[in-house]
Structures are given as structure tokens and as C-alpha cells.
Protein backbone atom coordinates (compact mmCIF):
# COMPACT_ATOMS: atom_id res chain seq x y z
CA UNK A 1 28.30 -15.27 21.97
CA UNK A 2 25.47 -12.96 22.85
CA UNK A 3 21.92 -13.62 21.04
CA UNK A 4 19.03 -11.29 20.05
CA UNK A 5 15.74 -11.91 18.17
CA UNK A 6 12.82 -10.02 17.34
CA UNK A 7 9.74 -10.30 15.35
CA UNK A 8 6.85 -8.22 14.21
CA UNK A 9 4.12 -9.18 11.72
CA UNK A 10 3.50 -5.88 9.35
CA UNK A 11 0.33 -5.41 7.62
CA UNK A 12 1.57 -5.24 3.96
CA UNK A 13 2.32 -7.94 1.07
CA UNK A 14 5.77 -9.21 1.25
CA UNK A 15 7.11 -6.96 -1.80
CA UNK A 16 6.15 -3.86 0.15
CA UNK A 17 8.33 -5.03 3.36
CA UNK A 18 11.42 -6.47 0.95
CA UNK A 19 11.53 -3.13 -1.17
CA UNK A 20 12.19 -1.28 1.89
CA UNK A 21 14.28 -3.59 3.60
CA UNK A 22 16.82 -3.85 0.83
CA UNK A 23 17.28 -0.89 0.18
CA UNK A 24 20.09 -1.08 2.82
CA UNK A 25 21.93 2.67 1.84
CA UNK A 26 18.41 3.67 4.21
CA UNK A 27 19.79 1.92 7.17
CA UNK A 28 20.45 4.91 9.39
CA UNK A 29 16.83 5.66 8.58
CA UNK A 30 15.92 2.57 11.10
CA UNK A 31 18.90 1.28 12.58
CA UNK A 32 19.49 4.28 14.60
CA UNK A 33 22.65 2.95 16.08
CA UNK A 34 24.00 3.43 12.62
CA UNK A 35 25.16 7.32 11.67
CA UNK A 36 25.80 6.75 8.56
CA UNK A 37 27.22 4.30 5.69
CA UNK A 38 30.24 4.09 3.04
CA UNK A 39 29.91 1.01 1.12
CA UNK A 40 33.40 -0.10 -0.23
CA UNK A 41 32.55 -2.87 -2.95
CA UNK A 42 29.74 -4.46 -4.63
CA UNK A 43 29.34 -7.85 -6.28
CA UNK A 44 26.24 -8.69 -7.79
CA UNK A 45 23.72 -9.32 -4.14
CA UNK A 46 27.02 -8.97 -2.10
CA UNK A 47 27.98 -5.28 -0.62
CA UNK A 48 31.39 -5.00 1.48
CA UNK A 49 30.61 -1.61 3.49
CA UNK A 50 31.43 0.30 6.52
CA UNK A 51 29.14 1.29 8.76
CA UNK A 52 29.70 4.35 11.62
CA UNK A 53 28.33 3.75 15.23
CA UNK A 54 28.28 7.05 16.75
CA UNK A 55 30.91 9.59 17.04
CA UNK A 56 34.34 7.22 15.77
CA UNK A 57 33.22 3.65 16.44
CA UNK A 58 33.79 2.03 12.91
CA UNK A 59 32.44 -1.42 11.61
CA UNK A 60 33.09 -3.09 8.66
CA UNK A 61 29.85 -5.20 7.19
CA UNK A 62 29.72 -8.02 3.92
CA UNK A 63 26.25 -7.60 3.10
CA UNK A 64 24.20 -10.65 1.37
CA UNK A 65 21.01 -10.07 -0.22
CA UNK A 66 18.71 -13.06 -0.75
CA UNK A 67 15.97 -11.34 -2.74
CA UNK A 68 12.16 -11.52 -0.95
CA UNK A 69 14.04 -13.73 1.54
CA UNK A 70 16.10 -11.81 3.75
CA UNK A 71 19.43 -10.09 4.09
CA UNK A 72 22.78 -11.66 6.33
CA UNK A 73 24.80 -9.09 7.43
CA UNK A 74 28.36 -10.43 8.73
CA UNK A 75 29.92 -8.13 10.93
CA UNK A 76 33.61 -8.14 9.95
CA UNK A 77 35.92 -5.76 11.97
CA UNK A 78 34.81 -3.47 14.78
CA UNK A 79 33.66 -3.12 18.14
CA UNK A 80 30.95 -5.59 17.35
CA UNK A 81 31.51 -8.92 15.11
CA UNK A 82 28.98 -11.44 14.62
CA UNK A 83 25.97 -11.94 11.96
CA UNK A 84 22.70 -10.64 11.98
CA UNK A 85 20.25 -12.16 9.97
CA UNK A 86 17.48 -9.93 8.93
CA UNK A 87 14.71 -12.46 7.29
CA UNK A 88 10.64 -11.72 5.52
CA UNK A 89 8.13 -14.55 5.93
CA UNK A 90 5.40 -13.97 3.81
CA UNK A 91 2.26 -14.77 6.20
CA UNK A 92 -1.72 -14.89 4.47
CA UNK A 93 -1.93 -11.34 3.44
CA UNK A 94 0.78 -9.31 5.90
CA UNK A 95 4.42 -10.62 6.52
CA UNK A 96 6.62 -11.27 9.18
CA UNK A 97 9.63 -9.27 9.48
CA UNK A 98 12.61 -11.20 11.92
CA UNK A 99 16.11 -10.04 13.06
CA UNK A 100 17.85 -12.79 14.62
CA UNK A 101 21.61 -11.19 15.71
CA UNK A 102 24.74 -13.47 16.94
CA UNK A 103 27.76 -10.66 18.53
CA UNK A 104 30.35 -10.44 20.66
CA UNK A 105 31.84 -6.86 21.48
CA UNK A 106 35.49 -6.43 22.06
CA UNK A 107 37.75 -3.73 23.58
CA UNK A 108 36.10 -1.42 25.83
CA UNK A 109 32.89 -1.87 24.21
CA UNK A 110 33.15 -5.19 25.64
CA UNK A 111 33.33 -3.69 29.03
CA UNK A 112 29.34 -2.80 28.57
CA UNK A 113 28.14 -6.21 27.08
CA UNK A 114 25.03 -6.19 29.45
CA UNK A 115 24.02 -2.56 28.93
CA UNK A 116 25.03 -2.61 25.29
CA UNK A 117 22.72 -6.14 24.82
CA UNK A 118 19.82 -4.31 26.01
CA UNK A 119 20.69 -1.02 23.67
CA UNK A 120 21.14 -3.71 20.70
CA UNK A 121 17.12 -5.63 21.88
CA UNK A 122 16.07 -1.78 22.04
CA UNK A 123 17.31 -1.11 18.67
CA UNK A 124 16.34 -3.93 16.82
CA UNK A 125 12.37 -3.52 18.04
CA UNK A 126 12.41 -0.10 17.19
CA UNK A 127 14.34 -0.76 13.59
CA UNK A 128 11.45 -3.21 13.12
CA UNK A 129 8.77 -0.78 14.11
CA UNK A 130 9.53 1.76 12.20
CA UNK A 131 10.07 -0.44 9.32
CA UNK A 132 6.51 -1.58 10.04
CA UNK A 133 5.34 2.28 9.93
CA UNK A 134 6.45 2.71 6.91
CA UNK A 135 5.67 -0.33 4.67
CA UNK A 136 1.88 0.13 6.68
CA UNK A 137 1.94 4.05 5.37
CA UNK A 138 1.74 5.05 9.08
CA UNK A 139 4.44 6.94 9.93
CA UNK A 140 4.39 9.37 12.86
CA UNK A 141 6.00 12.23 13.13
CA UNK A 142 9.65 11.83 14.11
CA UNK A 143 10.43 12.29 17.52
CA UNK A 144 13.62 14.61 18.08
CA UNK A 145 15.69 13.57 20.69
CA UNK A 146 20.18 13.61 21.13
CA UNK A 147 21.20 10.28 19.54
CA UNK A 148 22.65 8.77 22.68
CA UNK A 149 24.10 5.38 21.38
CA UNK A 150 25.85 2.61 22.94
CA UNK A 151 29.07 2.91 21.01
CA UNK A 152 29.36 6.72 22.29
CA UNK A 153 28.31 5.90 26.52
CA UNK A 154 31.74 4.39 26.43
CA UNK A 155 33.20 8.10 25.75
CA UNK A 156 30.69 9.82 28.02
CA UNK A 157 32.27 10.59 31.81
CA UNK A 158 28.72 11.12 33.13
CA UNK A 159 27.25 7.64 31.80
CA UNK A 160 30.41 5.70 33.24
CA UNK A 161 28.93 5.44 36.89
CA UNK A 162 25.80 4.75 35.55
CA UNK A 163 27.32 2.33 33.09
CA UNK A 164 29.79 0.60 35.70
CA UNK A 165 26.69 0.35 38.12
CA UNK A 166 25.58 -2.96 36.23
């Protein structure tokens, strides 16, 4: 089982961070692994949904929301199972935004497990940074740049030397 954490300490009240944070339909907005969403079922704070990794890499996600605490995201079927745990700390007068992730990748996904643990470190700091930009009002203007994401280096004959190099 492969392990990622990150942490970043945002300067807005805790209400700010958790409004954006659960409003987990935006997930594509800062998870840019994600390309987009369909959720399947909802039950009160629990969504069943599944999420698209690139071009045809499909998960399916159960979604828990712990109001102003966090969210749990089990990762069902997929390339990728595991949880990730996605958890606000309310801290003086900013708040402390954590992703703590548990995976293992399977199939030929699982053939990149070094390469895709870095994309999924990468991904989670930037998902918290731009999370940070936003609840702090200081969003940049987006950078454009091809969406090159793990799930799709798998498919791509130019990134398998590079990939198999590791």
C-alpha cells in the first residue's frame, strides 16, 4: 500500500475552506487528474460516483462528507483503489487543509507505481494550492497547458521509454 500526505495552512476561517471543499461536483476544478464526474447515488452526506482519469481510465468513488471536518473518499473499482482522506483543522484565525491518500494501482497502471506516486504527491500539492488560491481570493490566472495525466502515459508510445526508464 502506497502512502501520500500533504498539508497547507490557508489564510481563511474554516467555513470559507469547507464551502469549497465540499462542494465535490468542482473536483476537476483542483484535482486535475480528474476530467470529469457522474455521480450515481446519493444518501444523505454519502455520494456513490464515478470519476474519469484521463482519456478511458474509469474509477468508481463512495464519497463521505463529515461537515467542517473533512471528506473520505473510498476508491472502489478502478485503476486506483484505496481511501483518501481529505480533512480541515481549524487553526487561530486560518485553517489547515490535509490530504492523507492510502492506494494501490492495478493492471498496467500498476506497471508505473513509482512514476504514478510522484504524479499523485504532484497532484495533491497543487489540488491544495489552488484550493488555497481560492478560499484566500488569490487566484492567478490559469495556466494553459495539454493535460498530460498519469492514467493516459500508460497509452502514450513516446512516454513508455521514458516511463520504463524508472
Amino acid at each position: 500500500m502506497n502512502k501520500i500526505t500533504a498539508k497547507i495552512q490557508i489564510n481563511a476561517p474554516h467555513e470559507k475552506v469547507w464551502k469549497i471543499i465540499s462542494e465535490i461536483d468542482n473536483d476537476p476544478t483542483y484535482w486535475r487528474g480528474i476530467t470529469s464526474i457522474k455521480n450515481t447515488s446519493k444518501e444523505q452526506n454519502i455520494i456513490t460516483r464515478n470519476v474519469f482519469l484521463g482519456k478511458d481510465n474509469k474509477c468508481q468513488q463512495r464519497v463521505t462528507l463529515f461537515p467542517k471536518d473533512g471528506i473520505h473518499i473510498k476508491l472502489l473499482k478502478g485503476p486506483i483503489a484505496g481511501v483518501k482522506d481529505i480533512i480541515v483543522h481549524p487553526f487561530g484565525n486560518t485553517t489547515i487543509l490535509e490530504v492523507e491518500m492510502s492506494y494501490t494501482l492495478s493492471g498496467v497502471v500498476g506497471l508505473f507505481s513509482r512514476n504514478a506516486a510522484k504524479y499523485l504527491q504532484r497532484e495533491s500539492e497543487l489540488a491544495l494550492q489552488l484550493i488555497k488560491e481560492e478560499a484566500e481570493g488569490d487566484q492567478q490566472k490559469p495556466f494553459l497547458e495539454e493535460r498530460r495525466l498519469w492514467a493516459d502515459l500508460i497509452h502514450d508510445k513516446d512516454n513508455r521509454n521514458i516511463l520504463f526508464k524508472h
